[in-house]
Protein backbone atom coordinates (compact mmCIF):
# COMPACT_ATOMS: atom_id res chain seq x y z
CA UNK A 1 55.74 130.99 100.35
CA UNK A 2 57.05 128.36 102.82
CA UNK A 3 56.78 124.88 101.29
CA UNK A 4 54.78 122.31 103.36
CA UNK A 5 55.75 118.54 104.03
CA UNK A 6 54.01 115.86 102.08
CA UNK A 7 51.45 115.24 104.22
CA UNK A 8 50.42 118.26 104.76
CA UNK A 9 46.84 120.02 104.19
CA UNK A 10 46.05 120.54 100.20
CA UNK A 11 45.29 124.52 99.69
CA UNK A 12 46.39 125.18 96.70
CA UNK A 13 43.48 122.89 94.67
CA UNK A 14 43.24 119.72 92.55
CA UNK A 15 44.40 119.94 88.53
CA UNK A 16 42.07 117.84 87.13
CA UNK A 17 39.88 114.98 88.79
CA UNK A 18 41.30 112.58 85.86
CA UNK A 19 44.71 112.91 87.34
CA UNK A 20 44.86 111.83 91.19
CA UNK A 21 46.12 114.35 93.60
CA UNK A 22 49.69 114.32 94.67
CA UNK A 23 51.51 115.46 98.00
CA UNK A 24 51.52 118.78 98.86
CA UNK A 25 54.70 120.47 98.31
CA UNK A 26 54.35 123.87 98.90
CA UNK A 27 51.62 126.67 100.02
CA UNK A 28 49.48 128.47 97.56
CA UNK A 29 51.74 131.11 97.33
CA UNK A 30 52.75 133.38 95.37
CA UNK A 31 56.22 131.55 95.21
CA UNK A 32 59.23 132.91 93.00
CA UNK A 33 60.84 130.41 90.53
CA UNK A 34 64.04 131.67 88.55
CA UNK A 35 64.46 131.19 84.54
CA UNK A 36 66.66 128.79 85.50
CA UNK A 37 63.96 126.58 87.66
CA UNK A 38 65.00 127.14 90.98
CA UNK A 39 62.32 127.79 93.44
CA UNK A 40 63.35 130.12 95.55
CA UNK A 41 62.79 130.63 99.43
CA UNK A 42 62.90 134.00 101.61
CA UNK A 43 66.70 134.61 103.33
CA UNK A 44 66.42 133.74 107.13
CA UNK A 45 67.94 136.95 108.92
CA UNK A 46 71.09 136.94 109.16
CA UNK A 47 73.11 139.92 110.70
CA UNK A 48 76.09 139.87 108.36
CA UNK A 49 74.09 139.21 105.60
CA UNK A 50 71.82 142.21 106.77
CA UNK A 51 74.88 144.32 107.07
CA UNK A 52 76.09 144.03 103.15
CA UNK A 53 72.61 144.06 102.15
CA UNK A 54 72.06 147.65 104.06
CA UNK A 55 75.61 149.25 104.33
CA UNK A 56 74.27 151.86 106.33
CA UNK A 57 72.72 150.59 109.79
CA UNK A 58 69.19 151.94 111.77
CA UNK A 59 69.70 154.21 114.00
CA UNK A 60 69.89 152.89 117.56
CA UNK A 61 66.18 153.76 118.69
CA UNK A 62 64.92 153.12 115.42
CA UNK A 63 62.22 149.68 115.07
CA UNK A 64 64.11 146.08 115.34
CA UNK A 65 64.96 144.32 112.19
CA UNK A 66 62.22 141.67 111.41
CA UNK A 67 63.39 137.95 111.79
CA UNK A 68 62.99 136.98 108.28
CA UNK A 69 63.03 139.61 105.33
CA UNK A 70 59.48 140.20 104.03
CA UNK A 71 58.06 137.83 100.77
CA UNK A 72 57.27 141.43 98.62
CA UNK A 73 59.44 142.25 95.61
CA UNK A 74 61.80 144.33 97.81
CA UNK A 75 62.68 140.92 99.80
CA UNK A 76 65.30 139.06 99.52
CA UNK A 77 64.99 135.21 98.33
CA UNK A 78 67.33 132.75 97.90
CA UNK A 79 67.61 129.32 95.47
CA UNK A 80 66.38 126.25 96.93
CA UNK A 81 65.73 123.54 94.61
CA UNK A 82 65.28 122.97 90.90
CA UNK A 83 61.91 122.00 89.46
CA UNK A 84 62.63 119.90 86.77
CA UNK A 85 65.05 117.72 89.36
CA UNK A 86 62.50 117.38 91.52
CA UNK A 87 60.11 116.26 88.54
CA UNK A 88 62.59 113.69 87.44
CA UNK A 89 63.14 112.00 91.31
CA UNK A 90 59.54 112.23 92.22
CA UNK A 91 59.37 108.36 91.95
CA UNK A 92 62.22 108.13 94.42
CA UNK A 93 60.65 110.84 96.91
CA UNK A 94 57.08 109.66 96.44
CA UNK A 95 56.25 106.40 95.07
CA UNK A 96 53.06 105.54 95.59
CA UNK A 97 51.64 109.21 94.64
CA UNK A 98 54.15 108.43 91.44
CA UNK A 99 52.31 104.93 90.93
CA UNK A 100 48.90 106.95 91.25
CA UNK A 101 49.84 109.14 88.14
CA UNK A 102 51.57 106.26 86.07
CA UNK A 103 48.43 104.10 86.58
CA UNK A 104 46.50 107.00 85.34
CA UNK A 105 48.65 107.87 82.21
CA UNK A 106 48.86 103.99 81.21
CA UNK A 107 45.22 103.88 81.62
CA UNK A 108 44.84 107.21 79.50
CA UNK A 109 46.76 105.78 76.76
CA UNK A 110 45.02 102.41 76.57
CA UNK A 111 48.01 100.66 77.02
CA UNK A 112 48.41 96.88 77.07
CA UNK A 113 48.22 94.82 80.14
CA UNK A 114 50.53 95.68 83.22
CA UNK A 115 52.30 92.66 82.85
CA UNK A 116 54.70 93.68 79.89
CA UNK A 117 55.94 96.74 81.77
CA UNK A 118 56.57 94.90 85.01
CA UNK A 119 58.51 92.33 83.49
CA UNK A 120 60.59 95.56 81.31
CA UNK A 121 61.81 96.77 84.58
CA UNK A 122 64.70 95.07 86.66
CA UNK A 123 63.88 91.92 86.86
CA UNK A 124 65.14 90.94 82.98
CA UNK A 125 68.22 92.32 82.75
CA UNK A 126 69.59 91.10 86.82
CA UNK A 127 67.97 87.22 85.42
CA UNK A 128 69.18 87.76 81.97
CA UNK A 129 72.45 90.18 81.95
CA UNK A 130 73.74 90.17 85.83
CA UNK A 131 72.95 86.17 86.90
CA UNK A 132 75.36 84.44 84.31
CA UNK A 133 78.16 86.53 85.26
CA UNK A 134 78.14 85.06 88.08
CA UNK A 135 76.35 81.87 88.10
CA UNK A 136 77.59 79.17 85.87
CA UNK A 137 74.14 77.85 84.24
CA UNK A 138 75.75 75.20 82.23
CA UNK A 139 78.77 73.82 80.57
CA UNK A 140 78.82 76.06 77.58
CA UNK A 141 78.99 79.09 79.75
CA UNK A 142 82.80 78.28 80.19
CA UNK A 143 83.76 78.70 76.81
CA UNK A 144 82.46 82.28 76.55
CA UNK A 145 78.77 84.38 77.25
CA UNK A 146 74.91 82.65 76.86
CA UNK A 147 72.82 83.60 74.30
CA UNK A 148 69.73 85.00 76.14
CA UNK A 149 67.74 81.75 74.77
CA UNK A 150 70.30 79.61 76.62
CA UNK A 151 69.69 81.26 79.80
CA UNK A 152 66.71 81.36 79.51
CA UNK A 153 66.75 77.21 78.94
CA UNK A 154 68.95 76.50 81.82
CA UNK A 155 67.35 78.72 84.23
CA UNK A 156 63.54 77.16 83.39
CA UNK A 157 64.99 73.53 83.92
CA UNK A 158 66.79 74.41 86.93
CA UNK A 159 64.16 76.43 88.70
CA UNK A 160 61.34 73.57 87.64
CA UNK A 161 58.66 76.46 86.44
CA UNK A 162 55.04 75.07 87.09
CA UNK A 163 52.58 75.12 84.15
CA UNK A 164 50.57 77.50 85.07
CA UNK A 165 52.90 80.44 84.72
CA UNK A 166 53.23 79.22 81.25
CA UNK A 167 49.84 79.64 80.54
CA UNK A 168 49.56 82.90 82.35
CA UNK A 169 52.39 84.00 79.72
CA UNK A 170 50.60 83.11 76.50
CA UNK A 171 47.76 85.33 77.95
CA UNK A 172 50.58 88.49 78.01
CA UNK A 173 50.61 90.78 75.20
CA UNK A 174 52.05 89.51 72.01
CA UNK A 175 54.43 91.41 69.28
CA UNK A 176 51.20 92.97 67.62
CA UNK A 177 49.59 94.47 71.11
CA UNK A 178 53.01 96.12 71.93
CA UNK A 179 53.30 97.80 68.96
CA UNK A 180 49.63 99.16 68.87
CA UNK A 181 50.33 100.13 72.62
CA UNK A 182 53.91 101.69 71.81
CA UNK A 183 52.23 103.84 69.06
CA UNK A 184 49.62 104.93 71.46
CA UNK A 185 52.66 106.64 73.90
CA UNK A 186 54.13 107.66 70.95
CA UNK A 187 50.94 110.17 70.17
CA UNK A 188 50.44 111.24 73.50
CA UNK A 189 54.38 111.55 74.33
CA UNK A 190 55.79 115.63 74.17
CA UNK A 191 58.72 117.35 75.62
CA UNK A 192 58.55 118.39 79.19
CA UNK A 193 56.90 121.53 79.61
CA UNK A 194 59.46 124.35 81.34
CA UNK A 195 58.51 125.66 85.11
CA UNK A 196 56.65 128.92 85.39
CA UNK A 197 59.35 131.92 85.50
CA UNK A 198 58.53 135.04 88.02
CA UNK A 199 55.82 135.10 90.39
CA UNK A 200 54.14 132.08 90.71
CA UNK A 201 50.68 130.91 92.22
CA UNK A 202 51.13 127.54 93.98
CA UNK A 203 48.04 126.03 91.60
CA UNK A 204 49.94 126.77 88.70
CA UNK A 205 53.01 125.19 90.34
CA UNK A 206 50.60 122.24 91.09
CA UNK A 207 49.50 122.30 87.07
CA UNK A 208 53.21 122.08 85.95
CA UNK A 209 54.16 119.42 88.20
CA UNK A 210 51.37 116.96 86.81
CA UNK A 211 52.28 117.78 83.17
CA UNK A 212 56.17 117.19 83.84
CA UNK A 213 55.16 114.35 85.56
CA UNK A 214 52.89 112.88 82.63
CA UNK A 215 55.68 113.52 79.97
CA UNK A 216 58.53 112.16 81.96
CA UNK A 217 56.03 108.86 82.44
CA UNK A 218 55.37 108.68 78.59
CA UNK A 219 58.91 108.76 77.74
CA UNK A 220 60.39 106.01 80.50
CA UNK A 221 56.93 103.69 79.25
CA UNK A 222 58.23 104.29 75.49
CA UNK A 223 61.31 103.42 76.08
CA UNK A 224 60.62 99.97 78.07
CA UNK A 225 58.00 99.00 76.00
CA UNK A 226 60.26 99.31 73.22
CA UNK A 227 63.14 97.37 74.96
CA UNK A 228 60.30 94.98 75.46
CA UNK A 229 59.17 94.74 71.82
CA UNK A 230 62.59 94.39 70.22
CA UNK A 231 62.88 91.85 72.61
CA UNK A 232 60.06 90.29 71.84
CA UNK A 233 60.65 90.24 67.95
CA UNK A 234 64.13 88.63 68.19
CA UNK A 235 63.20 86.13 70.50
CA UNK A 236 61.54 83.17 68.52
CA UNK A 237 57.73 82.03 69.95
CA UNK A 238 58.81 79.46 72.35
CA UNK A 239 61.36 81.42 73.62
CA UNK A 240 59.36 84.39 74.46
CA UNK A 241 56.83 82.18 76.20
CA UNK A 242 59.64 80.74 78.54
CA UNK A 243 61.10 84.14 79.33
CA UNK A 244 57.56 85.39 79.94
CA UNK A 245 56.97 82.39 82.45
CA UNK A 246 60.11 82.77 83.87
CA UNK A 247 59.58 86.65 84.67
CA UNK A 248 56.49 86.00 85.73
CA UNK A 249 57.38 83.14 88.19
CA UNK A 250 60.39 85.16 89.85
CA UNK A 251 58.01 88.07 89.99
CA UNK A 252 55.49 86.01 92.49
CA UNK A 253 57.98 84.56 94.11
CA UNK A 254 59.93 87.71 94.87
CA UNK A 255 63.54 86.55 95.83
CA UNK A 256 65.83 84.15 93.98
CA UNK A 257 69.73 82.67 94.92
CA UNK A 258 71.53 80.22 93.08
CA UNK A 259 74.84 79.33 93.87
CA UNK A 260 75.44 82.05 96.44
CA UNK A 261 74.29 84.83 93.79
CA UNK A 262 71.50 86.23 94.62
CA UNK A 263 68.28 89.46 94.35
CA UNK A 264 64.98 90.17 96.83
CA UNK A 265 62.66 93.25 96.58
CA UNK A 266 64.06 96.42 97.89
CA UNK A 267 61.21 97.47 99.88
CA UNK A 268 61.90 100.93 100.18
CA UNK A 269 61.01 101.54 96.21
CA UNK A 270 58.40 99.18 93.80
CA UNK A 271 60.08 97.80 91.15
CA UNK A 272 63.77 97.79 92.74
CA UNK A 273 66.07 95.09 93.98
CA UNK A 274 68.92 94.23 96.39
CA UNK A 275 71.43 92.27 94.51
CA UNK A 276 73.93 89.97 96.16
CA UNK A 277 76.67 87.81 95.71
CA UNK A 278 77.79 85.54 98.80
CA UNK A 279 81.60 85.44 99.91
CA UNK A 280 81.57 81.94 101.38
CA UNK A 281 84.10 81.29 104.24
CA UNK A 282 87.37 82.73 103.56
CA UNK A 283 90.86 83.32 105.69
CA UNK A 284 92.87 86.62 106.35
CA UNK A 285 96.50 86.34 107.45
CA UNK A 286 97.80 89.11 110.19
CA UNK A 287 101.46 90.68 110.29
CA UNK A 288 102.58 87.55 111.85
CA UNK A 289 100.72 84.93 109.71
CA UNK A 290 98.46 83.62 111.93
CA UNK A 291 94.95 82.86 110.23
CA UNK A 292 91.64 84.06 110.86
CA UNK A 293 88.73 82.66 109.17
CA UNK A 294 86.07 84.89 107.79
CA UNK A 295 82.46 83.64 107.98
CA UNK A 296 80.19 83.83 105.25
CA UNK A 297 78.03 87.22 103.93
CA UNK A 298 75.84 89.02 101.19
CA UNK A 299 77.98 92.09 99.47
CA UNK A 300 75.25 93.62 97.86
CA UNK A 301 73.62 96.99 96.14
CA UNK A 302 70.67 98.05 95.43
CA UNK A 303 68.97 99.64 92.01
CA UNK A 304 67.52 102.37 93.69
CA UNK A 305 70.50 103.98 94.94
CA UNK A 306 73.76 104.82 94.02
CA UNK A 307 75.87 101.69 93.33
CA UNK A 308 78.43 101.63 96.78
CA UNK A 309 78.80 97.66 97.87
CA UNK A 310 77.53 96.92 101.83
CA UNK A 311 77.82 94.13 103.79
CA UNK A 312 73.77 93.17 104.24
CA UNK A 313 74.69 90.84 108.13
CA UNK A 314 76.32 92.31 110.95
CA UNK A 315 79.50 91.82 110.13
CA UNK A 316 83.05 92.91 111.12
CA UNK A 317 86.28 93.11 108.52
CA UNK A 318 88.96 95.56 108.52
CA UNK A 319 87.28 97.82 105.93
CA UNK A 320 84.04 97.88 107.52
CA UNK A 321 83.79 100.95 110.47
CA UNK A 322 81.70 98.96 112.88
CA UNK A 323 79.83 95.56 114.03
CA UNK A 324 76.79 96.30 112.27
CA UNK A 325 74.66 95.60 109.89
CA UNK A 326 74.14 97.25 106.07
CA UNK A 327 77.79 98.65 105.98
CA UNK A 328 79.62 100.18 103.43
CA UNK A 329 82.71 98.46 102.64
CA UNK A 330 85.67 100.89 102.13
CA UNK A 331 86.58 100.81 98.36
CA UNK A 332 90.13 101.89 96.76
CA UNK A 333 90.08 105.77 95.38
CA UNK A 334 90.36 104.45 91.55
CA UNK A 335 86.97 102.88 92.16
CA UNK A 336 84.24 105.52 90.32
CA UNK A 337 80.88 105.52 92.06
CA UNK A 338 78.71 105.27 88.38
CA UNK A 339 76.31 107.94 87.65
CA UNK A 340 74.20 105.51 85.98
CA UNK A 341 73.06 102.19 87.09
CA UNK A 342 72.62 99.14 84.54
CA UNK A 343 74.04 95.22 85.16
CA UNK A 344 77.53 96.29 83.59
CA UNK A 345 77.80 98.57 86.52
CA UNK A 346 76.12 96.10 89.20
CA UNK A 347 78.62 93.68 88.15
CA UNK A 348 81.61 95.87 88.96
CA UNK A 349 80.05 97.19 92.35
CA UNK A 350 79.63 93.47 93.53
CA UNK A 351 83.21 92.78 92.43
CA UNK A 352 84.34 95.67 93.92
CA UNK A 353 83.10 95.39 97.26
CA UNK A 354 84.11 91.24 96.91
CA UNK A 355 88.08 92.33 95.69
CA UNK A 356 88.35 94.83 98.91
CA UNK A 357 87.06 92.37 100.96
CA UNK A 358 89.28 89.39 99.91
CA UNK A 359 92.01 91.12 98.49
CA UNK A 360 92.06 95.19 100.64
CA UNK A 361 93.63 93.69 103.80
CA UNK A 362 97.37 94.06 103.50
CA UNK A 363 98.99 92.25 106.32
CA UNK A 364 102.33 94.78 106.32
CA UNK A 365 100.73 97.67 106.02
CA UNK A 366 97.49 96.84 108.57
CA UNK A 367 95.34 99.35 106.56
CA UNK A 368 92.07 99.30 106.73
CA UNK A 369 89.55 101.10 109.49
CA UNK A 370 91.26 98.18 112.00
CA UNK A 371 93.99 95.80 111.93
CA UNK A 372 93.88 91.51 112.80
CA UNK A 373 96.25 91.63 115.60
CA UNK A 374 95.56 94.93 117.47
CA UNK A 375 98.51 96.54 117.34
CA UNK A 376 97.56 99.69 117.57
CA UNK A 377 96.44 99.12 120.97
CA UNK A 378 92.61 100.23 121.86
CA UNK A 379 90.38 99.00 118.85
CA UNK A 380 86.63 99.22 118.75
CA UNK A 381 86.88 95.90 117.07
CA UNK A 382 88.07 92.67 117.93
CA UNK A 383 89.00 90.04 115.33
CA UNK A 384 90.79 87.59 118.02
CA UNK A 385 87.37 85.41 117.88
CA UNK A 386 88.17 84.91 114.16
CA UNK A 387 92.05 83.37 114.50
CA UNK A 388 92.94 79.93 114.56
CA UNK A 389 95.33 77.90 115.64
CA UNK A 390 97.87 76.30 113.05
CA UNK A 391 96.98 72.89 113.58
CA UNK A 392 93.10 73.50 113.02
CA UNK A 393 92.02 70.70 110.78
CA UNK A 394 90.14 73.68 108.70
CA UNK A 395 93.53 75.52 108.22
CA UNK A 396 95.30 72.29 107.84
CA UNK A 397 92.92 70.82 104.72
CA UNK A 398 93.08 74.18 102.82
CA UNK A 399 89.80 73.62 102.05
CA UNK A 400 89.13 77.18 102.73
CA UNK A 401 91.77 79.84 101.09
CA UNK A 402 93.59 82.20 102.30
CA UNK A 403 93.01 85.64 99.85
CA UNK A 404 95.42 87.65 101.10
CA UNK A 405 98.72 85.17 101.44
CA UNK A 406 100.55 88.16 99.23
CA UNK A 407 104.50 86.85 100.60
């Protein structure tokens, strides 16, 4: 009844050979799942919990109690984790086993090429949605938002596209192939079947897992093929070929920054991306004035995980906790981690963790995990590398400003 780690030996049997075998999760049983979905787990031994489970205790010469309470109906079991969560993160926990089965669903369905699906993921809406917030792509993007066209124009003359990617996009699925592959998911697609209830055999645990699996991949390829259909149809011919090419260029080439904004491949997860926007050089004033200058970094998030700003470089600043690398910068209390991700939230993580940064330090106060000028006597870290005199030329220019100057 004791689950086993991913990796471990495969008892419980294969589903079908059309679908390719996933990790092992658990033994072949029998396991007990509640109505709710929780798979449940026998109760370690516990001696208080023994106590108000048998009010009455053994008589002193009588047999030990065992170390765990026996897996029968008259043990005692206790929730672990819920199926249908663990259905829905698989392609967190396991992505390549969750690649395996998309592969094999797509291929099922006769779906178009790859190509449209890739380029339905991230990559549009952090080129398309998150870039132009913070990148200005051309004169017109001062008197209000680009069109998606227009971004798509600046972006293909700035980046110099080579030819070839053009013709690689007129080879993509058209309009008319989405739409006969969308109507293909749509046939196959159903509602997620419900876990077992009761007493359950770990094959039929294994059977449930590949059918949640298989509906939850039908539903998320419905839904971006039709993003990428409707985008499609309102995008005139020409357009959709240079958003194709463009897609497909920043696909190959992986990582793209333009004026200090910024996305590479999370490597972690296939299909996700670190997103960055660069602070350029920047002062803090102490209590008593004196400057510091700030070098340069990448605040950034990432689309697999939950949308908290770090500082990607080793890096030291009075919200950060150490000299480190990948560091969370402390955020106000008003600032709501979303439950969601999508470039309206990206946007406001990266401003949020660029605000604290700039703006957190308050010189009178000296909040923060450390203060400038050490007052506080023993600090794990120093800033007095950072100051500068008055009469550096740097201070002097104002070239670089100082964000906090709040008196």
């Amino acid at each position: 009844m004791w689950p086993c780690g991913p990796s471990g030996p495969r008892r419980g049997g294969s589903i079908t050979a059309a679908v390719p075998s996933l990790p092992t999760l658990w033994d072949p049983g029998p396991h007990v799942v509640t109505p709710d979905g929780f798979l449940c787990l026998p109760l370690l031994y516990d001696p208080e919990v023994a106590r108000d489970l048998n009010p009455h205790p053994p008589a002193a010469d009588s047999a030990a109690f065992p170390f765990t309470l026996p897996p029968g109906d008259d043990g005692q079991v206790v929730p672990t984790v819920r199926l249908p969560s663990l259905a829905a993160c698989y392609h967190l926990l396991w992505p390549e086993a969750y690649q395996a089965v998309r592969q094999a669903v797509l291929a099922e369905a006769g779906a178009p090429p790859e190509e449209p699906y890739v380029l339905g993921g991230w990559l549009a809406p952090l080129v398309l949605e998150v870039l132009p917030h913070f990148v200005r792509l051309s004169p017109a993007a001062a008197r209000g938002r680009l069109s998606p066209e227009a971004v798509i124009t600046s972006l293909a003359r700035r980046l110099q596209i080579p030819a070839r990617y053009y013709e690689q996009a007129r080879r993509t699925a058209g309009p008319e192939e989405l739409a006969r592959g969308l109507a293909a998911l749509e046939a196959m697609a159903g509602p997620a079947p419900p876990p077992p209830c009761g007493r359950v055999e770990g094959t039929e645990l294994d059977r449930w897992l590949h059918q949640a699996l298989r509906a939850l991949i039908l539903q998320r390829e419905r839904h971006a093929l039709a993003r990428r259909l409707a985008q499609c149809r309102h995008l005139p011919e020409e357009s959709r070929l240079a958003r194709t090419a463009l897609l497909l260029y920043l696909r190959e080439r992986g990582e793209l920054e333009l004026d200090g904004f910024g996305f590479f491949p999370d490597s972690r997860s296939a299909g996700d991306y670190w997103v960055y926007k660069r602070t350029g050089e920047y002062f803090l004033q102490d209590y008593f004035g004196r400057p510091y200058l700030f070098p340069d970094c990448r605040v950034a998030v990432s689309t697999r995980e939950r949308l908290r700003p770090v500082v990607w470089e080793k890096y030291k600043h009075p919200f950060l906790r150490r000299h480190a690398p990948r560091q969370e910068i402390c955020l106000p209390r008003e600032y709501q981690v979303p439950q969601a991700a999508g470039p309206r939230e990206i946007i406001a993580a990266l401003e949020a963790g660029l605000t604290a940064l700039y703006y957190g330090y308050n010189p009178r106060r000296r909040n923060g995990y450390h203060s400038l000028d050490r007052h506080r006597g023993e600090q794990l870290v120093s800033f007095d590398d950072y100051r500068l005199p008055p009469e550096d030329p740097r201070v002097l220019s104002g070239r670089v400003e100082v964000k906090n100057r709040y008196f």
